[in-house]
C-alpha atoms as a PDB file:
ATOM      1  CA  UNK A   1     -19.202-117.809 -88.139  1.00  0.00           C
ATOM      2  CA  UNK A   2     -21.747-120.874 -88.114  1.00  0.00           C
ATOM      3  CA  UNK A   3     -23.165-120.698 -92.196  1.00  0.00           C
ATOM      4  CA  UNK A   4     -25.629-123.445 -90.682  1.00  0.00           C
ATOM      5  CA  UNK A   5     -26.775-121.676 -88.088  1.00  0.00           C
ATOM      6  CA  UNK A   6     -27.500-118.422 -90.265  1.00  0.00           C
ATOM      7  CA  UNK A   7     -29.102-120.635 -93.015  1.00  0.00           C
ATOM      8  CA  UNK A   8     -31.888-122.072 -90.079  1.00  0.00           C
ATOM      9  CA  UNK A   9     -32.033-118.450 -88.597  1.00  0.00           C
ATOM     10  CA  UNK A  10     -32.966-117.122 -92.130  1.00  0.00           C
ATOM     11  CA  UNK A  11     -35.420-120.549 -92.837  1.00  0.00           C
ATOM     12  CA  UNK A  12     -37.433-119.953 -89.315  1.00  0.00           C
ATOM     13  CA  UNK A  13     -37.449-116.162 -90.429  1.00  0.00           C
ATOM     14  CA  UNK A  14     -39.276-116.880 -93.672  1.00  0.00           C
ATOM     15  CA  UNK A  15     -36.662-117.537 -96.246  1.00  0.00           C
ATOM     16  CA  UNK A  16     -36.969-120.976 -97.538  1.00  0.00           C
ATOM     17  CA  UNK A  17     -33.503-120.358 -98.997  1.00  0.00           C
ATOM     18  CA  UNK A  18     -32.163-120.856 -96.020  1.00  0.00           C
ATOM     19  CA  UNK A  19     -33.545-124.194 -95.702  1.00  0.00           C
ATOM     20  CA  UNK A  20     -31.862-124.669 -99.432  1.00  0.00           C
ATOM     21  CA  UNK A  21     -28.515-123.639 -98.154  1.00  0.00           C
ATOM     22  CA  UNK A  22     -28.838-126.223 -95.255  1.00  0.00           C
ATOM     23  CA  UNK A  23     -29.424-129.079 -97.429  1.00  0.00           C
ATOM     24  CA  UNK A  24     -26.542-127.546 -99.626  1.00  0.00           C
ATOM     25  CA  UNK A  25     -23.872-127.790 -96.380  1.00  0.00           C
ATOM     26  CA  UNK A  26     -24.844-130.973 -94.298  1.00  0.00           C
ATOM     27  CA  UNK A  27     -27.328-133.475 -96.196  1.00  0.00           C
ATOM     28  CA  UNK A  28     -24.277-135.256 -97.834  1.00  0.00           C
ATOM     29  CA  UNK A  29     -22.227-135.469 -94.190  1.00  0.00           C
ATOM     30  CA  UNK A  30     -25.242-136.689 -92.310  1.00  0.00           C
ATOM     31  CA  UNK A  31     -26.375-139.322 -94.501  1.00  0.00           C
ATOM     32  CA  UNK A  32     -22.638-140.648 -94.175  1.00  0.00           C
ATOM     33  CA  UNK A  33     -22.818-140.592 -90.590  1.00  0.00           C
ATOM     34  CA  UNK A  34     -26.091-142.052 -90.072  1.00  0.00           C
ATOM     35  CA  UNK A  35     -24.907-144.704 -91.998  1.00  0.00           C
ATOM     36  CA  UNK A  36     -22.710-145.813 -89.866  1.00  0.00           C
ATOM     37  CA  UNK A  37     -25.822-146.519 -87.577  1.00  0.00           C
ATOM     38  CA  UNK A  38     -28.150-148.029 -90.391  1.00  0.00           C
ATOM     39  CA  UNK A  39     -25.202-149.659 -92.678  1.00  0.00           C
ATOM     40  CA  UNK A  40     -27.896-148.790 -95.830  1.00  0.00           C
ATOM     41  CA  UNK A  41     -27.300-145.764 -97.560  1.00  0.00           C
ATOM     42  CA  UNK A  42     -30.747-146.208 -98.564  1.00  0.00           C
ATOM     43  CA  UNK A  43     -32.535-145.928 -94.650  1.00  0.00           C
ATOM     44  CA  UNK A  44     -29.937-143.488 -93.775  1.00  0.00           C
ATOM     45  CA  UNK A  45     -30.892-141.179 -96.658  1.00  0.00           C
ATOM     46  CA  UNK A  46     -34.505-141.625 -95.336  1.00  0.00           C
ATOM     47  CA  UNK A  47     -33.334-140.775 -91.644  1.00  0.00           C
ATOM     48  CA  UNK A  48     -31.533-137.882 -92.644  1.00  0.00           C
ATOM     49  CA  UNK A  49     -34.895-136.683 -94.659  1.00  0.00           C
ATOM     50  CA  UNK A  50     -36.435-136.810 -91.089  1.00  0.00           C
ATOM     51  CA  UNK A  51     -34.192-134.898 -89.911  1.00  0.00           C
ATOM     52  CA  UNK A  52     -35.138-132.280 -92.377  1.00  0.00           C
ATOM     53  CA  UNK A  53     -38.741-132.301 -91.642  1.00  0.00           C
ATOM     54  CA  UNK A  54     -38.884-132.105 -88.414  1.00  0.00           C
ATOM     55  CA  UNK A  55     -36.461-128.965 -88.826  1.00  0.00           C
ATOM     56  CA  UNK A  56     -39.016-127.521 -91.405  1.00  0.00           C
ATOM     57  CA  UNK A  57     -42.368-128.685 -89.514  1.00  0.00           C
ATOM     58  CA  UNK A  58     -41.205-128.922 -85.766  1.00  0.00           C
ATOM     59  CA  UNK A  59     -38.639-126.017 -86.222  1.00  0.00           C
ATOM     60  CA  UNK A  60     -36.908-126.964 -83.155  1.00  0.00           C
ATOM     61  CA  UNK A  61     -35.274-123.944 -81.120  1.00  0.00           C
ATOM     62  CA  UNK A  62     -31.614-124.153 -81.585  1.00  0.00           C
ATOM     63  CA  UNK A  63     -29.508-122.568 -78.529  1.00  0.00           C
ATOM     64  CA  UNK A  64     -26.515-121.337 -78.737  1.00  0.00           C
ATOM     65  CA  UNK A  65     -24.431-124.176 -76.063  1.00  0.00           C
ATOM     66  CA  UNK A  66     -23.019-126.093 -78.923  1.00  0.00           C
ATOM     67  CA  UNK A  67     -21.793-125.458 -82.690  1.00  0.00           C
ATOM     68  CA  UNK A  68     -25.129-125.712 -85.120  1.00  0.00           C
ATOM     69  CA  UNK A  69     -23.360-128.625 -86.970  1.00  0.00           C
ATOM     70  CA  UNK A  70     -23.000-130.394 -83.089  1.00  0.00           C
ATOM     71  CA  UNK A  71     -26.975-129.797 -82.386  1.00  0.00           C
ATOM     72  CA  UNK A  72     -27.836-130.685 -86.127  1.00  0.00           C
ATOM     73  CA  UNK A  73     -25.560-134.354 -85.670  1.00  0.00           C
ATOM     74  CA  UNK A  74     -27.107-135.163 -82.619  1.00  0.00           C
ATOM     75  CA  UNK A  75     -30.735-134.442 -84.224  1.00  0.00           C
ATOM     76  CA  UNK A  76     -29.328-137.373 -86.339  1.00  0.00           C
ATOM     77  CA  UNK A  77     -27.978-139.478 -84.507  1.00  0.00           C
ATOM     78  CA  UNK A  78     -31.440-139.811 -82.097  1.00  0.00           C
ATOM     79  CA  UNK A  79     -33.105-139.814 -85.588  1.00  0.00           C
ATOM     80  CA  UNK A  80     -30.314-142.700 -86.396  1.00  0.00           C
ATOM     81  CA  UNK A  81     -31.222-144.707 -83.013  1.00  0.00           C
ATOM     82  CA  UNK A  82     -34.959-144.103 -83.256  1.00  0.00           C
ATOM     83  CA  UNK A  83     -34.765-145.863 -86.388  1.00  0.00           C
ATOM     84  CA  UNK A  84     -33.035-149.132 -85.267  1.00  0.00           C
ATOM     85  CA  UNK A  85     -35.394-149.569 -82.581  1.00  0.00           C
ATOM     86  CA  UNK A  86     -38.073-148.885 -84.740  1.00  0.00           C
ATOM     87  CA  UNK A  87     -36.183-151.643 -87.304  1.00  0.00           C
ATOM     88  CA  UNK A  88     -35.290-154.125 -84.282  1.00  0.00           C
ATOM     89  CA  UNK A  89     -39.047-154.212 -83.048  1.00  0.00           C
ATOM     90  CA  UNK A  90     -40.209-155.273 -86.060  1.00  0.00           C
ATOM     91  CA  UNK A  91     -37.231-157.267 -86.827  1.00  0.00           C
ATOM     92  CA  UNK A  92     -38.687-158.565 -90.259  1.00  0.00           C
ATOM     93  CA  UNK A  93     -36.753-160.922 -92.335  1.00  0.00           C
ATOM     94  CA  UNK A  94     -35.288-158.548 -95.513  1.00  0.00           C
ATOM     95  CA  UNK A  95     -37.182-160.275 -98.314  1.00  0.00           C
ATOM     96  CA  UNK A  96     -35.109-158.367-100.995  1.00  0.00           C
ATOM     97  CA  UNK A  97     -32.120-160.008-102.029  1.00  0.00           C
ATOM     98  CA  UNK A  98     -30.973-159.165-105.324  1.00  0.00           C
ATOM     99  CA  UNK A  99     -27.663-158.299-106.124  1.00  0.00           C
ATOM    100  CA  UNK A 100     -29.024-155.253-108.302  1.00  0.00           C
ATOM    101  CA  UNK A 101     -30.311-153.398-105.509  1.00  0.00           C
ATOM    102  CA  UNK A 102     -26.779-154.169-103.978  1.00  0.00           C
ATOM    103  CA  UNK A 103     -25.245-152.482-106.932  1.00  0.00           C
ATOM    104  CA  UNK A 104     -27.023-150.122-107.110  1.00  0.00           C
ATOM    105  CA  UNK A 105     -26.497-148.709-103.302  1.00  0.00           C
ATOM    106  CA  UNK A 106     -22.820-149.255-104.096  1.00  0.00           C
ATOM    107  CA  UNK A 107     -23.478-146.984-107.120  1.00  0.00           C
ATOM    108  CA  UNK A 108     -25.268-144.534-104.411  1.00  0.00           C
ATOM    109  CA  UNK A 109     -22.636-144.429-101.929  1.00  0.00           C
ATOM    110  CA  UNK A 110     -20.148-144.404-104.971  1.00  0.00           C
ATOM    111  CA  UNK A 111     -21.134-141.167-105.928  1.00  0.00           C
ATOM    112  CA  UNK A 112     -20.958-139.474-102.204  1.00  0.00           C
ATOM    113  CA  UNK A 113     -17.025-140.730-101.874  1.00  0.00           C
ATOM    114  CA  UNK A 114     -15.362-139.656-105.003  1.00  0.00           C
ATOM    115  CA  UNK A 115     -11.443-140.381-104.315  1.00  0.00           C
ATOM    116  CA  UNK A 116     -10.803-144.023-104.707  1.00  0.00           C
ATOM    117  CA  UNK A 117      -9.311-143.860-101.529  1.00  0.00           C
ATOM    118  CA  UNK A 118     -11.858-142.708 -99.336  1.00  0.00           C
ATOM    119  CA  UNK A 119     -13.594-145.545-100.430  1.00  0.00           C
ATOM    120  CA  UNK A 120     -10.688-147.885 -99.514  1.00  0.00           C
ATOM    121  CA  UNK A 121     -10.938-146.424 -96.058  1.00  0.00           C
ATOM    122  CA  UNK A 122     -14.794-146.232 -95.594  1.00  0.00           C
ATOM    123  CA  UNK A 123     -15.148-150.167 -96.621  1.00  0.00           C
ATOM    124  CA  UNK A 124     -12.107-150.427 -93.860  1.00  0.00           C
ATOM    125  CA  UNK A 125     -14.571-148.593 -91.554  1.00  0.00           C
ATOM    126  CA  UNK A 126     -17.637-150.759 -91.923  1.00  0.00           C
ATOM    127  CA  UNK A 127     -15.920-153.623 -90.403  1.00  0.00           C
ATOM    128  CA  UNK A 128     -15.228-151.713 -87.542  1.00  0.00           C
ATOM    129  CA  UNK A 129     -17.584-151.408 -84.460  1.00  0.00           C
ATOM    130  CA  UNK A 130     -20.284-148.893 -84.759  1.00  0.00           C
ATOM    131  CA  UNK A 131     -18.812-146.423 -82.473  1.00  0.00           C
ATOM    132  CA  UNK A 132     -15.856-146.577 -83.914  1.00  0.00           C
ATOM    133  CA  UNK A 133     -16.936-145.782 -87.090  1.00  0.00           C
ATOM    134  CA  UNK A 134     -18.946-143.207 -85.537  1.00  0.00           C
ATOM    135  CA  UNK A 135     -16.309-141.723 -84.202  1.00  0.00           C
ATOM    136  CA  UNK A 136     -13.687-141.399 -86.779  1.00  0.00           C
ATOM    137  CA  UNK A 137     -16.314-140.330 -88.944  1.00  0.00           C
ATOM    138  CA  UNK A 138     -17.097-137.512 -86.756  1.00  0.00           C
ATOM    139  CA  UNK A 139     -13.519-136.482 -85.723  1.00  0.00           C
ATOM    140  CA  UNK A 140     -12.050-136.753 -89.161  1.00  0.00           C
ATOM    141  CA  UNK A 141     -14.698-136.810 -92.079  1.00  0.00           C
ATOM    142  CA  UNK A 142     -16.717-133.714 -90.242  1.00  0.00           C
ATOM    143  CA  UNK A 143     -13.796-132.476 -88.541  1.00  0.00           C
ATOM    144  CA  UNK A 144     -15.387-132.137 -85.236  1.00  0.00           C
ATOM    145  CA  UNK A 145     -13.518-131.568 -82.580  1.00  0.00           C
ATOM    146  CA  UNK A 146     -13.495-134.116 -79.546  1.00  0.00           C
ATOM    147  CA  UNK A 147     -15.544-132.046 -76.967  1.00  0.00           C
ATOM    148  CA  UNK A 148     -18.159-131.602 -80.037  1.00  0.00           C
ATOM    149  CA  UNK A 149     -17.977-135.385 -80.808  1.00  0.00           C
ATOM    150  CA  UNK A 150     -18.431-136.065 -76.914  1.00  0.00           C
ATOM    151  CA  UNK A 151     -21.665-134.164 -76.786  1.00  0.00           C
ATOM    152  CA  UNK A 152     -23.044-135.843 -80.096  1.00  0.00           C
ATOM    153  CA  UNK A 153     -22.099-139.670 -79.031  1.00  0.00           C
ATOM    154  CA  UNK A 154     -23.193-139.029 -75.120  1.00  0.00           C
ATOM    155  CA  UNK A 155     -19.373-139.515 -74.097  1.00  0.00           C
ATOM    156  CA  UNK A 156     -17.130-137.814 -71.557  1.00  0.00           C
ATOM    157  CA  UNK A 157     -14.162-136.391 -74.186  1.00  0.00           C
ATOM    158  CA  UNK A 158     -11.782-138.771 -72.302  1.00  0.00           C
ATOM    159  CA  UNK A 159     -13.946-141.653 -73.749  1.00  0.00           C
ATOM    160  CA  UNK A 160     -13.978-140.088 -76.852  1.00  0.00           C
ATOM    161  CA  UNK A 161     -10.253-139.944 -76.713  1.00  0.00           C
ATOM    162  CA  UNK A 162      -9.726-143.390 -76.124  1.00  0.00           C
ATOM    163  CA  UNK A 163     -12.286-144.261 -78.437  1.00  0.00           C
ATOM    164  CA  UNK A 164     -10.204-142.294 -81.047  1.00  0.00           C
ATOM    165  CA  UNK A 165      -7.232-144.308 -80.521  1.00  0.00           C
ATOM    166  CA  UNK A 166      -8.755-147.543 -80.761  1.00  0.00           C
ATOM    167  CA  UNK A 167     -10.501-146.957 -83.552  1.00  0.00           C
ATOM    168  CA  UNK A 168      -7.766-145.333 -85.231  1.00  0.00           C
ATOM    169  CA  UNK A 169      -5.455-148.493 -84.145  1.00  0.00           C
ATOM    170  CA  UNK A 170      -8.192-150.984 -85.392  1.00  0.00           C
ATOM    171  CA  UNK A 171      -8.468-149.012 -88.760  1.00  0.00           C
ATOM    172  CA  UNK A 172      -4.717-148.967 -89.271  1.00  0.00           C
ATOM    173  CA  UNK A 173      -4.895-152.447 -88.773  1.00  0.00           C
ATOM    174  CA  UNK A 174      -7.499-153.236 -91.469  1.00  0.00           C
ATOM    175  CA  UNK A 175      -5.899-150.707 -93.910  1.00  0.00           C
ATOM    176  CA  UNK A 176      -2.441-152.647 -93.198  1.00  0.00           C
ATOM    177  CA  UNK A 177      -3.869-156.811 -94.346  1.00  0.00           C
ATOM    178  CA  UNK A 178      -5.458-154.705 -97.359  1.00  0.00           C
ATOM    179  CA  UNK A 179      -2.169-153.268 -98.188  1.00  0.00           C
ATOM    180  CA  UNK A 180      -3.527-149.284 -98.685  1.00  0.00           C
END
């Protein structure tokens, strides 16, 4: 059973508990995720606040051909993308540099990864390439499985596969010259 899915059935029926409940299950997941588009915890907590709009003012119809949590990921990740080229058109010069606001969305991100060593293995992850972080985020952090991940990234499952491995193989080797 698809808790997600109930919760937006309930919200587009009237409840605005079940928007509540929503929040509740996947805001936490999806701003790690799109943050492995944005690399700011700060734009991908916006991004994932789109996502919630347009799911409370576009209410989107969601259809039953994927998992809620695979339709609700890919609403993020076009959110994710829509963003960077939004960001990349503009491509202004970040005039903020103070190493308080860089604490501070340490402090942020801190608080979403409690165990000291998911933290060890997310800053591992940010040198990776995107889509590999992207993936092993996916496969592992939400636990999707690769035919779900496929239809989220725009992959064939064997790409996903191979995908996994290499990312998995690049991550081992990170972990390994930091001695986790």
């Amino acid at each position: 059973m698809d808790n997600g899915k109930d919760c937006y059935l309930r919200f587009l029926a009237g409840d605005e508990d079940g928007l509540v409940g929503l929040l509740r299950l996947y805001r936490s997941g999806l701003i790690l995720y799109v943050n492995t588009f944005t690399q700011n915890i700060f734009d991908a907590e916006d991004v994932v606040q789109d996502v919630f709009v347009k799911l409370c003012l576009k209410k989107p119809r969601y259809r039953d051909s994927a998992s809620f949590k695979t339709w609700l990921y890919t609403i993020a990740r076009n959110k994710a993308l829509d963003f960077l080229r939004k960001k990349n058109a503009h491509d202004a010069p970040e005039v903020i540099d103070d190493a308080d606001l860089a604490d501070e969305e340490a402090a942020v991100e801190e608080s979403y990864l409690q165990q000291e060593k998911q933290q060890l293995v997310r800053e591992a992850m940010r040198a990776l390439k995107p889509e590999y972080a992207q993936v092993l985020f996916l496969t592992y952090f939400e636990d999707l499985s690769n035919q779900q991940t496929a239809k989220i990234m725009k992959r064939s499952v064997h790409s996903v596969e191979t995908l996994n491995y290499r990312a998995r193989k690049a991550l081992k080797l990170l972990l390994e010259q930091e001695d986790v």
